[in-house]
N, C-alpha and C. Protein backbone atom coordinates (compact mmCIF):
# COMPACT_ATOMS: atom_id res chain seq x y z
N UNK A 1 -24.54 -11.83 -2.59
CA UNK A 1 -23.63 -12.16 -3.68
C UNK A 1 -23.52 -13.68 -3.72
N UNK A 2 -24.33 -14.77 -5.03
CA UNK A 2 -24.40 -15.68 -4.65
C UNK A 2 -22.50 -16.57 -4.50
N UNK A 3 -22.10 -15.78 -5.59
CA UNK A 3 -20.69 -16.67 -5.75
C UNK A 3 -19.81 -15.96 -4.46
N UNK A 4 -20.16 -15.49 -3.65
CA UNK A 4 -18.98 -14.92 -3.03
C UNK A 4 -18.96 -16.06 -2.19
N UNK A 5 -18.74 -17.49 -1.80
CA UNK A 5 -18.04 -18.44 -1.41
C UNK A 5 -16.93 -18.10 -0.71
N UNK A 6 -16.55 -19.17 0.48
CA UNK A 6 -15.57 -19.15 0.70
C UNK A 6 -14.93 -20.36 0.23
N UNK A 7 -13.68 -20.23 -0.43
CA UNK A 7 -12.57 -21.37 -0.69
C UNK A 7 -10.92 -21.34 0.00
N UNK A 8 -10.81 -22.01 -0.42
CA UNK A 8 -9.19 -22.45 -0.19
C UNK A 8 -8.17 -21.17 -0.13
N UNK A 9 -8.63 -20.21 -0.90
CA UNK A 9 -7.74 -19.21 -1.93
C UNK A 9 -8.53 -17.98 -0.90
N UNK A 10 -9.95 -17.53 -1.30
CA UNK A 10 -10.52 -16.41 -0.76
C UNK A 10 -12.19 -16.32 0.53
N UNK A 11 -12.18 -15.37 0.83
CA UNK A 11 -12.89 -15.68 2.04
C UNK A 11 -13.76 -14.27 2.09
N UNK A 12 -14.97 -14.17 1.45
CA UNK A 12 -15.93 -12.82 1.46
C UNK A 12 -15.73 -12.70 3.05
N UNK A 13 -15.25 -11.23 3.37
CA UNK A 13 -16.04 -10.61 5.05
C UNK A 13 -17.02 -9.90 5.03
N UNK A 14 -17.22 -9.48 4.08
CA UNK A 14 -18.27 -8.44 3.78
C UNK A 14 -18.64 -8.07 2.64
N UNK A 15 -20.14 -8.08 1.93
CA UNK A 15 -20.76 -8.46 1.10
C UNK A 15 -21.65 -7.92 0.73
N UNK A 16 -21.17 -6.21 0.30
CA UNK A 16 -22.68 -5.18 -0.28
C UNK A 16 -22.82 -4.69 -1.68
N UNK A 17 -23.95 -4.12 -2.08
CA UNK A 17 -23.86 -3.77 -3.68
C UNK A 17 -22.84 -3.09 -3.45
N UNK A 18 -21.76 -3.53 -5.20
CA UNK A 18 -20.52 -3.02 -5.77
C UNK A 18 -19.45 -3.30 -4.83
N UNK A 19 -19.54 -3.69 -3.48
CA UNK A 19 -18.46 -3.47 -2.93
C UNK A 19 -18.58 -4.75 -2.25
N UNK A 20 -16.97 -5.72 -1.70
CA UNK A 20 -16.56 -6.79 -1.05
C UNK A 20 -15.41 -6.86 -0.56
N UNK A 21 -14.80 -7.64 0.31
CA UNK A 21 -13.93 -7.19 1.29
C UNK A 21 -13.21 -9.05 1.29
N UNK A 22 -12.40 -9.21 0.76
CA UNK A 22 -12.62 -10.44 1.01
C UNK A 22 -11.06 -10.85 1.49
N UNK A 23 -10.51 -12.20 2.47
CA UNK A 23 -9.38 -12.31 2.84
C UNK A 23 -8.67 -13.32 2.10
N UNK A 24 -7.62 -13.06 1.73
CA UNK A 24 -6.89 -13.76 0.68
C UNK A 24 -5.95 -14.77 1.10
N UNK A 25 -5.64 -15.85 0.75
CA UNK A 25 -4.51 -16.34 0.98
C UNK A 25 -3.19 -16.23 0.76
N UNK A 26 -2.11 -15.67 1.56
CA UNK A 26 -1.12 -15.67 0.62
C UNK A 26 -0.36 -13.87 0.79
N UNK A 27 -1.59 -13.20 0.85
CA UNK A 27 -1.35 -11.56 1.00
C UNK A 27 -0.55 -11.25 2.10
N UNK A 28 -1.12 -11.91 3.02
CA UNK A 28 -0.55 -11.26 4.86
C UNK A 28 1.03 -11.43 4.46
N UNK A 29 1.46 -9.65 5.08
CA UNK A 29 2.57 -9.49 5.24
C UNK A 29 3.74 -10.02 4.12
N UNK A 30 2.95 -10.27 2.57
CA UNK A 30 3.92 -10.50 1.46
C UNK A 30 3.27 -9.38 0.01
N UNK A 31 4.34 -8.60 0.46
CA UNK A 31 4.15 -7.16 -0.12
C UNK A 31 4.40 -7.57 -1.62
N UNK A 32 5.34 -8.27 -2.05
CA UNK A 32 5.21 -8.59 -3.69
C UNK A 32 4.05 -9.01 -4.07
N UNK A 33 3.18 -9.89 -3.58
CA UNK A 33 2.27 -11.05 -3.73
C UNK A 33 1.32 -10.08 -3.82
N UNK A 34 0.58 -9.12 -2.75
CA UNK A 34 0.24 -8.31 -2.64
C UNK A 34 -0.17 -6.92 -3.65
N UNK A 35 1.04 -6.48 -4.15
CA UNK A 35 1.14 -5.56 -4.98
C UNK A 35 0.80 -6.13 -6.47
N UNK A 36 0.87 -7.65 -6.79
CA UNK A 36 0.90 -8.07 -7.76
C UNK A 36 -0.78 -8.57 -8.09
N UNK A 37 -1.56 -9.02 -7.12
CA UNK A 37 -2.70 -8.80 -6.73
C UNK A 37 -3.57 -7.97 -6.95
N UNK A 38 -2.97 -6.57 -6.81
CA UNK A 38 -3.89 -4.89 -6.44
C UNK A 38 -4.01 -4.75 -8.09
N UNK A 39 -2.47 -4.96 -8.72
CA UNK A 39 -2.68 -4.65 -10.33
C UNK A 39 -3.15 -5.81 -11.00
N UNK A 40 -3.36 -6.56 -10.80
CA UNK A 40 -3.81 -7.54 -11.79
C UNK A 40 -5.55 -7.13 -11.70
N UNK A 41 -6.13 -6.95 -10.27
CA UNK A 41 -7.11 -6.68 -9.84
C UNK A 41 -7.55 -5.16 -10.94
N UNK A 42 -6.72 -4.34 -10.77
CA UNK A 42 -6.98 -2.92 -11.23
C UNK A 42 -6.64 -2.61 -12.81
N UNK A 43 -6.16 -4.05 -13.30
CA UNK A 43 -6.13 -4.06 -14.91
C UNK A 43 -8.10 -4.63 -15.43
N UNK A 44 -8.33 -5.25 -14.53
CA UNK A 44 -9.46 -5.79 -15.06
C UNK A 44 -10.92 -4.41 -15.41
N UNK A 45 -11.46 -4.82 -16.63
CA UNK A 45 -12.64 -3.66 -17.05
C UNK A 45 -13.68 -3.70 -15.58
N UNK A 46 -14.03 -4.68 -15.17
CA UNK A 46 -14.88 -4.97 -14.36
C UNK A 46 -14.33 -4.42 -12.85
N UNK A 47 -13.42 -4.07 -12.37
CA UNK A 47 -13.25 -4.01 -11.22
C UNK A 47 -12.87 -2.00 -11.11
N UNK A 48 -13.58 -1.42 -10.56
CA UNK A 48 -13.56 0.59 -9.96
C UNK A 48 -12.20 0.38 -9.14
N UNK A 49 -12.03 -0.03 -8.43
CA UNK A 49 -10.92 -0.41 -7.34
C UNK A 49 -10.85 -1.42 -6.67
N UNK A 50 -9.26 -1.28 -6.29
CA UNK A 50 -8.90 -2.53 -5.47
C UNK A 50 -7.96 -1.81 -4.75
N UNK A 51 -7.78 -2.52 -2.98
CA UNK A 51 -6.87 -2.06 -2.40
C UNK A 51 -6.55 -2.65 -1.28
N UNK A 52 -5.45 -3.40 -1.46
CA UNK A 52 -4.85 -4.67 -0.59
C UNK A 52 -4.17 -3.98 0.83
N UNK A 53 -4.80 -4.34 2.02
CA UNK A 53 -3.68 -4.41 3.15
C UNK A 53 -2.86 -5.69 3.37
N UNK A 54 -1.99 -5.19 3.49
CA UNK A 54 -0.59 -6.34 3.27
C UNK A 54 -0.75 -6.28 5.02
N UNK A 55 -1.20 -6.17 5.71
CA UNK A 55 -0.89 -6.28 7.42
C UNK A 55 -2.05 -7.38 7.74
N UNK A 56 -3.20 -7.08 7.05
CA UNK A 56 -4.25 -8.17 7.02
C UNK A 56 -4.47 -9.07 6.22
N UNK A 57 -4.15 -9.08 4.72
CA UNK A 57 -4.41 -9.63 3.81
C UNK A 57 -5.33 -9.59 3.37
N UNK A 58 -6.34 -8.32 3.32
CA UNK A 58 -7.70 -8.66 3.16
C UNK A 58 -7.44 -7.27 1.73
N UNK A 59 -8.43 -7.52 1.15
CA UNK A 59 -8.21 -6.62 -0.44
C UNK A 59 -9.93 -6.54 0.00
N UNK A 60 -9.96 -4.87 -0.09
CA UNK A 60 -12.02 -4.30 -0.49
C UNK A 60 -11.89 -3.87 -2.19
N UNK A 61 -12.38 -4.77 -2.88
CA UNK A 61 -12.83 -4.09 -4.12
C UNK A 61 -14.09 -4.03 -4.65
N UNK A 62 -14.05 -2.81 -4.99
CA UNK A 62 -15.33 -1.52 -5.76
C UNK A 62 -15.57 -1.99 -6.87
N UNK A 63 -17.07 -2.19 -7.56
CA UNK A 63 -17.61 -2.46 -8.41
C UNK A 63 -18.79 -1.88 -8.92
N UNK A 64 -19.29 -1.62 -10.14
CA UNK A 64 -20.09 -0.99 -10.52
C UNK A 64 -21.42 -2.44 -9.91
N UNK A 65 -22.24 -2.03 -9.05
CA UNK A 65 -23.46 -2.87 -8.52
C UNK A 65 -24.20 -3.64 -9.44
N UNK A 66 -24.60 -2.89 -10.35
CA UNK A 66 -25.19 -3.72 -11.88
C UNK A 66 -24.45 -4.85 -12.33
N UNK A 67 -23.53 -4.80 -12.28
CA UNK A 67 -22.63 -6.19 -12.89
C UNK A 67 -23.00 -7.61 -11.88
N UNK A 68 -22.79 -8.28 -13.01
CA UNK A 68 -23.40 -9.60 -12.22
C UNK A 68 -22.63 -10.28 -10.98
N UNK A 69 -23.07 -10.72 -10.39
CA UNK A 69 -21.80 -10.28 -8.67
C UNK A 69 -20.64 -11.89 -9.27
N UNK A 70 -21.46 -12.95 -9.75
CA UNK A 70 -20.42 -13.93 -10.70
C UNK A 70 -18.94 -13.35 -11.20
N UNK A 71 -19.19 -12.46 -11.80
CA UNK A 71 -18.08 -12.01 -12.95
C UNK A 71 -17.16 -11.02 -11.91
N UNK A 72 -17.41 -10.56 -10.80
CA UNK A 72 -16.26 -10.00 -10.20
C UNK A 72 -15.85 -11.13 -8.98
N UNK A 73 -16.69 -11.87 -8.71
CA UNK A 73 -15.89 -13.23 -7.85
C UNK A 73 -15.33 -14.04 -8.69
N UNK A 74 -15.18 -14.14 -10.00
CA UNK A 74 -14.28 -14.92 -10.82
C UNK A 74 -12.99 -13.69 -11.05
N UNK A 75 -13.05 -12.86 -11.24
CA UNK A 75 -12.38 -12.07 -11.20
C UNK A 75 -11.19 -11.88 -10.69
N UNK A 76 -11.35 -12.05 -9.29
CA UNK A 76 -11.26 -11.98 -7.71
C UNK A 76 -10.65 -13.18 -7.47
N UNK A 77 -11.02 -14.36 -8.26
CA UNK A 77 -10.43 -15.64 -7.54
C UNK A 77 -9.39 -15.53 -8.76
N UNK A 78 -9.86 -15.48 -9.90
CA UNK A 78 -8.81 -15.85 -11.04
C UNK A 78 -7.14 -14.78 -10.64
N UNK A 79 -7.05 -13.75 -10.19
CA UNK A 79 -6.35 -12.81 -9.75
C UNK A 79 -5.46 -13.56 -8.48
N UNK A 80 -6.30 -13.94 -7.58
CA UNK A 80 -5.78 -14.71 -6.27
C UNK A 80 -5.33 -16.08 -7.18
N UNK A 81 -5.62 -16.75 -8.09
CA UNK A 81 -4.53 -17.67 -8.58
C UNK A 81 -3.34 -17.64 -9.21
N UNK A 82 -3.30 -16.43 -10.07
CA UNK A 82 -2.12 -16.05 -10.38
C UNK A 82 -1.06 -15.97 -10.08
């Protein structure tokens, strides 16, 4: 996944077709932040699922593999800026 970068905001752990695991800033142990995250994530056309642990901060979201791996790491970051 070329954009799955790590920045300031997010941090790919793991990196396979449709699916990424990535650690967020901001998530650990802040359940609003968190929850606000999962839906912003799960409003988007592009994203099958999302599903935040608030103990780790790490969110795995599901993607249809065909999609260009760009458009769900913008996705992904634009969500984590919110």
């Amino acid at each position: 996944m070329a954009e799955a970068v790590a920045d300031d905001i997010l941090t790919p752990l793991s990196v396979l077709p449709g699916r990424v695991r990535w650690r967020v800033a901001g998530l650990r142990s802040n359940v609003a932040a968190a929850a606000l995250f999962e839906s912003l994530l799960a409003a988007s056309d592009w994203i099958q699922s999302a599903v935040v642990n608030v103990v780790t901060g790490r969110v795995l979201v599901h993607f249809d593999p065909e999609l260009p791996p760009e458009i769900i790491a913008s996705t992904v970051r634009g969500a984590a800026r919110s």
